[in-house]
PDB file of N, CA and C in Angstrom:
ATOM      1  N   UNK A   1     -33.868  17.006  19.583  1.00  0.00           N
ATOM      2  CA  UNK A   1     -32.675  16.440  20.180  1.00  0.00           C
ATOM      3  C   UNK A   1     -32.133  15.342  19.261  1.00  0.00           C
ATOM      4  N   UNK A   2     -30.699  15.252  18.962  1.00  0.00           N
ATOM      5  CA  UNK A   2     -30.050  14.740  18.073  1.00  0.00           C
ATOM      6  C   UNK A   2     -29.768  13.253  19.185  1.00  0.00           C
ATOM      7  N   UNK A   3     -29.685  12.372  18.794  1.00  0.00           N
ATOM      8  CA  UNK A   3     -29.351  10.873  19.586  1.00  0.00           C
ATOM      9  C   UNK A   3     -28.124   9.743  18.495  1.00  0.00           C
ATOM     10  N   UNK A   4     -27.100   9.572  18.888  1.00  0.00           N
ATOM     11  CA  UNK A   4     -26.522   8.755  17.719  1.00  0.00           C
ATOM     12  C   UNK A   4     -27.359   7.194  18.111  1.00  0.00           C
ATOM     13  N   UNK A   5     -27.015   6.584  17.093  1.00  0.00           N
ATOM     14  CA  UNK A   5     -27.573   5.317  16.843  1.00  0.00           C
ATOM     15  C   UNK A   5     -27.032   4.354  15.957  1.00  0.00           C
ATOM     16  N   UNK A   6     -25.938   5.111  15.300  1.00  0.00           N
ATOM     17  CA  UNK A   6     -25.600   3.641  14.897  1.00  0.00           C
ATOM     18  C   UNK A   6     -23.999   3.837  14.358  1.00  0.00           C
ATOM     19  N   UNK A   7     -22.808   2.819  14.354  1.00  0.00           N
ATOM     20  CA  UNK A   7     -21.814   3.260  14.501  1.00  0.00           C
ATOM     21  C   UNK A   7     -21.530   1.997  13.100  1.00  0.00           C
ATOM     22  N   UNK A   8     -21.327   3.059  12.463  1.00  0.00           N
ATOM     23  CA  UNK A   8     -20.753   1.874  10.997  1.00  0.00           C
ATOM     24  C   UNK A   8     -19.466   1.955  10.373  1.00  0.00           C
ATOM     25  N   UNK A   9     -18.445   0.881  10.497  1.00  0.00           N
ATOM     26  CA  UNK A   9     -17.188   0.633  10.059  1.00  0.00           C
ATOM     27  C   UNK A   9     -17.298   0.437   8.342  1.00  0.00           C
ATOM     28  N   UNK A  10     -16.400   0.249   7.935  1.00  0.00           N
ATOM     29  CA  UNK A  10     -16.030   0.368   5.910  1.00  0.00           C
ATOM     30  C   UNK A  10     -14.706   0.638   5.968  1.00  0.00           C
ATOM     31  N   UNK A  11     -14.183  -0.353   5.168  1.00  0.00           N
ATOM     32  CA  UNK A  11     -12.875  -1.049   4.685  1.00  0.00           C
ATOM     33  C   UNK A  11     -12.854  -0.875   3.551  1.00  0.00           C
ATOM     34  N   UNK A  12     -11.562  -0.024   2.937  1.00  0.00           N
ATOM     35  CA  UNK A  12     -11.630   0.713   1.304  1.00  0.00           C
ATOM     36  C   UNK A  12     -10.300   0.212   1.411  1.00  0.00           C
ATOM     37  N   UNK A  13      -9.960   0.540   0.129  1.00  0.00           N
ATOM     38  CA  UNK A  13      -8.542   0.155  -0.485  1.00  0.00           C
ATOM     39  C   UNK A  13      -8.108   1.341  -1.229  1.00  0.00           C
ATOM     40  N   UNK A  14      -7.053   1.905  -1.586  1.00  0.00           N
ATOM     41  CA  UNK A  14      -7.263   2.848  -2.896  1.00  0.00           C
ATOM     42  C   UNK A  14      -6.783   2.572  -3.910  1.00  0.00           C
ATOM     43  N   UNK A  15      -5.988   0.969  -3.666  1.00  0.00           N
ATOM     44  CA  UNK A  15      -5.589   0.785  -4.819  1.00  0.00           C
ATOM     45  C   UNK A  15      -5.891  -0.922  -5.287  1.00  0.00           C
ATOM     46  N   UNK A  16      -5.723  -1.931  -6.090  1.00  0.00           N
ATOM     47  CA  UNK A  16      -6.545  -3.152  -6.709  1.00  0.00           C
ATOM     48  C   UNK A  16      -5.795  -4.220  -5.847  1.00  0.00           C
ATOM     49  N   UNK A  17      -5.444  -5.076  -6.424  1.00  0.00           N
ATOM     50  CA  UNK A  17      -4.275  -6.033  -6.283  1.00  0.00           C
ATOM     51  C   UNK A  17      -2.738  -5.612  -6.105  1.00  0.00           C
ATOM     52  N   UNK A  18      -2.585  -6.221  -5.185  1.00  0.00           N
ATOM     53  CA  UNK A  18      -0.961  -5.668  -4.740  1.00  0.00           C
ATOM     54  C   UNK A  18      -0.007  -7.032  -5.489  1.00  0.00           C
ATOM     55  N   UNK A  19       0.292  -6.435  -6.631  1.00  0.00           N
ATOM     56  CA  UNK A  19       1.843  -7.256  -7.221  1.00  0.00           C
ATOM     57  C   UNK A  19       2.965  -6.637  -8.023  1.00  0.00           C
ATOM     58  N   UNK A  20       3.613  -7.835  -7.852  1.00  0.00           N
ATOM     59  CA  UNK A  20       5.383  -7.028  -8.479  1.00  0.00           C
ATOM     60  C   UNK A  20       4.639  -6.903 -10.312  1.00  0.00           C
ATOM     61  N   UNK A  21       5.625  -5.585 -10.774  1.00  0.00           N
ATOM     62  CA  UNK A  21       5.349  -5.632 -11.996  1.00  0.00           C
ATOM     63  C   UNK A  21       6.808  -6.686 -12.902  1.00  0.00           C
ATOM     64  N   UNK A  22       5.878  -7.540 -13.508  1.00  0.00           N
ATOM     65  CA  UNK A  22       6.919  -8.744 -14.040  1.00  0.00           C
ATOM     66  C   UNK A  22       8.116  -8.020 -14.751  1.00  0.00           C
ATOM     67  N   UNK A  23       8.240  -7.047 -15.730  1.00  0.00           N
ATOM     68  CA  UNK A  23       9.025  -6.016 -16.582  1.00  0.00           C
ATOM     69  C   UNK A  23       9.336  -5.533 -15.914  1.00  0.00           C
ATOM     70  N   UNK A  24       9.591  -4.925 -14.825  1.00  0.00           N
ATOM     71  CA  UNK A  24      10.749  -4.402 -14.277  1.00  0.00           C
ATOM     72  C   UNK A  24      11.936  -4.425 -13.851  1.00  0.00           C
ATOM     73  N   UNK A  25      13.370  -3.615 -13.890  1.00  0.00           N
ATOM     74  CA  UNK A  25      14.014  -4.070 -13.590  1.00  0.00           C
ATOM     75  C   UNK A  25      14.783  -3.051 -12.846  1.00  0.00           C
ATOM     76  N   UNK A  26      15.522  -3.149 -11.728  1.00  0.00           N
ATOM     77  CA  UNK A  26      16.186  -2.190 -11.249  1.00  0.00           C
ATOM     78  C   UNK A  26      17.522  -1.244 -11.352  1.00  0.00           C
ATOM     79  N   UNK A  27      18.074  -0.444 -11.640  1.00  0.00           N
ATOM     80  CA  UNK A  27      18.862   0.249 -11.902  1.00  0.00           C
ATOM     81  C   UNK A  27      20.374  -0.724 -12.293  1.00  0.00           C
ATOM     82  N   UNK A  28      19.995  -1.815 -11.735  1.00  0.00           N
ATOM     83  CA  UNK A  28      21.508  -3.044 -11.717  1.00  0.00           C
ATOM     84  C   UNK A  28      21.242  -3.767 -12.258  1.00  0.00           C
ATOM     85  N   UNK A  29      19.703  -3.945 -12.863  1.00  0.00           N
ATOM     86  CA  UNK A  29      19.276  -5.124 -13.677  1.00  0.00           C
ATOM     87  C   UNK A  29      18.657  -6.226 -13.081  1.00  0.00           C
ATOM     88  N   UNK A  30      18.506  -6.173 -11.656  1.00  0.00           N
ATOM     89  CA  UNK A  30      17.622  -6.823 -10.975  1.00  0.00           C
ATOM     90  C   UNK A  30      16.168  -6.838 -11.441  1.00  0.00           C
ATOM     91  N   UNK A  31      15.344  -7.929 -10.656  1.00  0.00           N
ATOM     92  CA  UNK A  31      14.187  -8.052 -11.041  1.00  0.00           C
ATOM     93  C   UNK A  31      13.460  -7.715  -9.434  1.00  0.00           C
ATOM     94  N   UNK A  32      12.040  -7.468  -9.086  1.00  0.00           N
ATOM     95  CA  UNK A  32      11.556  -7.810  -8.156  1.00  0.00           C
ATOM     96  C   UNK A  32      12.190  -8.915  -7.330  1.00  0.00           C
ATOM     97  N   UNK A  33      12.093  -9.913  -7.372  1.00  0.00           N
ATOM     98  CA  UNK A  33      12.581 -10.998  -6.497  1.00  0.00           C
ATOM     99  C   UNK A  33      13.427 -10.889  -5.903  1.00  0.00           C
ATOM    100  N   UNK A  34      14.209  -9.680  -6.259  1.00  0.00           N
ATOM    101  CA  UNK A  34      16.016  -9.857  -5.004  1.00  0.00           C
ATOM    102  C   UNK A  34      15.231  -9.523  -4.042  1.00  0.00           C
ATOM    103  N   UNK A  35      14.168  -8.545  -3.996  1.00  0.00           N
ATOM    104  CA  UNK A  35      13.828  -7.782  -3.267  1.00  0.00           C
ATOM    105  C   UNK A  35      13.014  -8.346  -2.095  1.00  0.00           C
ATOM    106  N   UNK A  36      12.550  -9.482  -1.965  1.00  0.00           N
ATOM    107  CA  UNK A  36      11.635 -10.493  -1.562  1.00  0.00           C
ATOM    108  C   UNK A  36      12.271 -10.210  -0.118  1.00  0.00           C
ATOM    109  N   UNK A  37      11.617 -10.543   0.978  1.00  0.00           N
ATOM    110  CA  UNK A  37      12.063 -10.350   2.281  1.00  0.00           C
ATOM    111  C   UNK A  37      13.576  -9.542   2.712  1.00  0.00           C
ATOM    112  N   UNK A  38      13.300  -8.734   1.870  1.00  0.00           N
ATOM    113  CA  UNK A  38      14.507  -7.272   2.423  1.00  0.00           C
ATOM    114  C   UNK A  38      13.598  -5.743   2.751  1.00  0.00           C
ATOM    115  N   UNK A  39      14.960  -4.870   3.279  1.00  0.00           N
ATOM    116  CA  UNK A  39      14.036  -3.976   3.658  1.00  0.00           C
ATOM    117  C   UNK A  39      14.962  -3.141   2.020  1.00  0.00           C
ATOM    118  N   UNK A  40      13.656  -2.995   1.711  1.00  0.00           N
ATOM    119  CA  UNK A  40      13.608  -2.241  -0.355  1.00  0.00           C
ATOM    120  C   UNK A  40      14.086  -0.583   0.213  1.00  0.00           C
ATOM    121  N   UNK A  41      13.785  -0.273   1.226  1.00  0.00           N
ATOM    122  CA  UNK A  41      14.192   1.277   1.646  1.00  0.00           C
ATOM    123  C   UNK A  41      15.773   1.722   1.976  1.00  0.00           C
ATOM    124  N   UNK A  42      16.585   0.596   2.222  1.00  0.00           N
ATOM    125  CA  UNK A  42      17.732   0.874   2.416  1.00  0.00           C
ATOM    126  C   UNK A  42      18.756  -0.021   1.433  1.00  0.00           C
ATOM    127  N   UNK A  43      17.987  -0.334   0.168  1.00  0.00           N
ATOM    128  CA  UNK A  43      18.933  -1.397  -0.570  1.00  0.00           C
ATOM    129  C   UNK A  43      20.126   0.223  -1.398  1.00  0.00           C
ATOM    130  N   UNK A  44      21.216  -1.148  -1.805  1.00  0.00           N
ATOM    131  CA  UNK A  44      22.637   0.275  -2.238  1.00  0.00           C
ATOM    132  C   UNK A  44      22.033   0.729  -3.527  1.00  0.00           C
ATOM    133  N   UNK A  45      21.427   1.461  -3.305  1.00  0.00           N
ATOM    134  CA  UNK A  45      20.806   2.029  -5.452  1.00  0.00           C
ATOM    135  C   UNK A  45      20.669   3.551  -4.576  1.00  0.00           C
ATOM    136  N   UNK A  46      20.348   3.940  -5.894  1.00  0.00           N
ATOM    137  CA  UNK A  46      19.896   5.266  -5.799  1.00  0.00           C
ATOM    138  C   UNK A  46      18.736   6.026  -5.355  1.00  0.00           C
ATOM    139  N   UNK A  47      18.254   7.332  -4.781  1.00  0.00           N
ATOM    140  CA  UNK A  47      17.042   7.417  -4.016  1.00  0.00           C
ATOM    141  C   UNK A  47      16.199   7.131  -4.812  1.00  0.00           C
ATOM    142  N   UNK A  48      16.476   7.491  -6.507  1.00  0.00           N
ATOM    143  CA  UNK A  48      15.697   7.702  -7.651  1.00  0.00           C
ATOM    144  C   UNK A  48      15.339   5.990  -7.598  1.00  0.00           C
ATOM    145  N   UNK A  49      16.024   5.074  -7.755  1.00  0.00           N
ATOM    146  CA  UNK A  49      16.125   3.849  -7.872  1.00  0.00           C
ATOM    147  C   UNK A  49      15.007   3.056  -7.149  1.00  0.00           C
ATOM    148  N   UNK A  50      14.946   3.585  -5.350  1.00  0.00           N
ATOM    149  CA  UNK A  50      14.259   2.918  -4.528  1.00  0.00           C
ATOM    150  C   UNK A  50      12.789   3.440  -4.844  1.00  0.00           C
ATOM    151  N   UNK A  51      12.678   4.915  -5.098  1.00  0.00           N
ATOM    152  CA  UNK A  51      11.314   4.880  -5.375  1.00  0.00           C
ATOM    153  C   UNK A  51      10.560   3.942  -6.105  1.00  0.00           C
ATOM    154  N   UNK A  52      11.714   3.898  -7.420  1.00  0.00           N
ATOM    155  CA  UNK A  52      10.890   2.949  -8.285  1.00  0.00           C
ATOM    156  C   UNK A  52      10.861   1.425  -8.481  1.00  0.00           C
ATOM    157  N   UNK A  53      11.998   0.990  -7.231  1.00  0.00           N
ATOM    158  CA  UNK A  53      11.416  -0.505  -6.570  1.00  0.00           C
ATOM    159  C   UNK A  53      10.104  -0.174  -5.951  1.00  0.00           C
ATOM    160  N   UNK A  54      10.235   0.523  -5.097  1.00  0.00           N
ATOM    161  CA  UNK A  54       8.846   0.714  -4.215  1.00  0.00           C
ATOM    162  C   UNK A  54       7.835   0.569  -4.938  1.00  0.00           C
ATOM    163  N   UNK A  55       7.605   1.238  -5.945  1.00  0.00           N
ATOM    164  CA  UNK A  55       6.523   1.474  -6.734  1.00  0.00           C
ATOM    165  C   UNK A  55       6.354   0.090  -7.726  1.00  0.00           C
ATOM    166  N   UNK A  56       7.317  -0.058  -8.460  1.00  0.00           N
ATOM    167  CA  UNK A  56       7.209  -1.408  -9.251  1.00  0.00           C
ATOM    168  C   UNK A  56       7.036  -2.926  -8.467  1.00  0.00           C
ATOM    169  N   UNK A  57       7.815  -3.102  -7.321  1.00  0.00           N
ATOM    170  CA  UNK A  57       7.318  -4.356  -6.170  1.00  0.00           C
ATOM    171  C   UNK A  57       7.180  -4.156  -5.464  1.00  0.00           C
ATOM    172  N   UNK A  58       5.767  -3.438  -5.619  1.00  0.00           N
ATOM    173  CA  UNK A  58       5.248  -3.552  -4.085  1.00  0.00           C
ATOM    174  C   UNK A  58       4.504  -4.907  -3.374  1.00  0.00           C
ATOM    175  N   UNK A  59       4.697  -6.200  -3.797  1.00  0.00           N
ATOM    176  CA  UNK A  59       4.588  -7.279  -3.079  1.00  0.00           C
ATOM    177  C   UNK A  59       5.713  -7.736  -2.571  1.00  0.00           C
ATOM    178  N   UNK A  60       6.619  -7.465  -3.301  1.00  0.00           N
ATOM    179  CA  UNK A  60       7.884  -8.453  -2.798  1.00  0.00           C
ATOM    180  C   UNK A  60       8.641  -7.228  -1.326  1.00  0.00           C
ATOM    181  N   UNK A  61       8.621  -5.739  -1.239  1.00  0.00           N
ATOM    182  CA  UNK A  61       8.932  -4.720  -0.569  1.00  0.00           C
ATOM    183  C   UNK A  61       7.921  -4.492   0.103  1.00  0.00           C
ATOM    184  N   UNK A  62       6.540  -4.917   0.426  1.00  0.00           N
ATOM    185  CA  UNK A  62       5.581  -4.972   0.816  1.00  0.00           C
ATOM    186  C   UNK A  62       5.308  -3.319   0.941  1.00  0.00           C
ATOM    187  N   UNK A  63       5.111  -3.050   0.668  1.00  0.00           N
ATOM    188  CA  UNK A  63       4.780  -1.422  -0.279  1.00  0.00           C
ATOM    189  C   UNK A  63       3.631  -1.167  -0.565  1.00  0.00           C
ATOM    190  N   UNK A  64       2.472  -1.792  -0.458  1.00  0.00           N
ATOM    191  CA  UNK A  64       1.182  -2.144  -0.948  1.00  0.00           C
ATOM    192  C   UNK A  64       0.372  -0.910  -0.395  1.00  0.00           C
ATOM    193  N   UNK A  65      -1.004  -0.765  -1.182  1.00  0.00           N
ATOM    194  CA  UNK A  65      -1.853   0.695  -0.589  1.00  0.00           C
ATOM    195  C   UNK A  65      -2.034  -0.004   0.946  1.00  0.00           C
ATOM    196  N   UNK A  66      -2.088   0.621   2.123  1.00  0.00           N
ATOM    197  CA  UNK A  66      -2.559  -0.411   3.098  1.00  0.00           C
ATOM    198  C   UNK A  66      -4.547   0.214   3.033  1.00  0.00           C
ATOM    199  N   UNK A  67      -4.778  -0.594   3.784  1.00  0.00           N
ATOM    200  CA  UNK A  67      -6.319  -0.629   4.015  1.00  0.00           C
ATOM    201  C   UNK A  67      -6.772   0.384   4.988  1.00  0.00           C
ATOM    202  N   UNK A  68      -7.984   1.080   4.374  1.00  0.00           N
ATOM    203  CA  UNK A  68      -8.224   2.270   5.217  1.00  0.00           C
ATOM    204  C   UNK A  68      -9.316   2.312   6.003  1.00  0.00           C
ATOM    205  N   UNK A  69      -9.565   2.617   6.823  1.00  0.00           N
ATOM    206  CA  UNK A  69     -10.270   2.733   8.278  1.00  0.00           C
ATOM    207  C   UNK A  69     -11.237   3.265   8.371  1.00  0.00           C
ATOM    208  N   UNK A  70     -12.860   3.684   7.364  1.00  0.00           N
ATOM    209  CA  UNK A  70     -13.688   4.849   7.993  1.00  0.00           C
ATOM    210  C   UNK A  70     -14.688   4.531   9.045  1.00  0.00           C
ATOM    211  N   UNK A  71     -15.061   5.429  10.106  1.00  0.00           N
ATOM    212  CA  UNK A  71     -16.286   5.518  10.823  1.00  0.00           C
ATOM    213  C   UNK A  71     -16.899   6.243  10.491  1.00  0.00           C
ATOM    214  N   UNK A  72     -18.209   5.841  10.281  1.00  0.00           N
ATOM    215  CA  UNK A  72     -19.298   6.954  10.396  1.00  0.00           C
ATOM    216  C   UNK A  72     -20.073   6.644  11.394  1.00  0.00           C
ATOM    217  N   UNK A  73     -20.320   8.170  12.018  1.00  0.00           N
ATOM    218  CA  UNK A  73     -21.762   8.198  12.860  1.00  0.00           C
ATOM    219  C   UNK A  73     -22.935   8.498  12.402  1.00  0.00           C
ATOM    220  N   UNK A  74     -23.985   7.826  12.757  1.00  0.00           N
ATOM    221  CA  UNK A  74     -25.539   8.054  11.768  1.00  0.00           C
ATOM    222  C   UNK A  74     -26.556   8.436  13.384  1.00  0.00           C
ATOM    223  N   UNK A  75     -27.086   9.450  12.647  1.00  0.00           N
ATOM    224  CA  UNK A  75     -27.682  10.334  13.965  1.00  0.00           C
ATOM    225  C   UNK A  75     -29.078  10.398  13.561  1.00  0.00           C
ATOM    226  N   UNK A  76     -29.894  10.070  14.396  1.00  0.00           N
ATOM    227  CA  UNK A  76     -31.265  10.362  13.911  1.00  0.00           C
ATOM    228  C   UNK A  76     -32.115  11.496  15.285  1.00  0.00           C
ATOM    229  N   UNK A  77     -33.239  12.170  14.634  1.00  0.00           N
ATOM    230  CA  UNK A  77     -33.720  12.805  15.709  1.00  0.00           C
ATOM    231  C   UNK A  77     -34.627  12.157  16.461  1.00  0.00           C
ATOM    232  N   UNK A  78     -34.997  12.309  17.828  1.00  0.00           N
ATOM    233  CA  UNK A  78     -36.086  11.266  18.565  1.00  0.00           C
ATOM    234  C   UNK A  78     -36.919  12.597  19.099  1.00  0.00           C
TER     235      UNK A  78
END
């Protein structure tokens, strides 16, 4: 007979440090910083454009990998 016993949480990331890349600039010549408390998904650029705010500030568009969630169950026999 299988019995669980122990319920273990783990907090991964998939990606390092979340920051703007300093060299970038946006299709208008912007830098990260316009981008600072706006929503980066509906700014006037191009779709091509927003991806690559998204991708280049993802601190300032808060865009960041978010943090991932696993459970495991650990089962022993009795």
């Amino acid at each position: 007979m299988m019995q669980k016993v122990i319920l273990a949480l783990a907090l991964s990331t998939a990606a390092g440090v979340c920051v703007d890349d300093p060299f970038f600039l946006d299709e208008n010549g912007n830098d990260c910083s316009i981008y600072t408390g706006t929503d980066c998904k509906n700014s006037p650029i191009s779709e091509l454009g927003i991806s690559r705010v998204l991708a280049s500030c993802q601190l300032a568009c808060d865009s960041c990998v978010k943090v991932r969630l696993f459970v495991f169950f650990l089962y022993s026999r009795t």
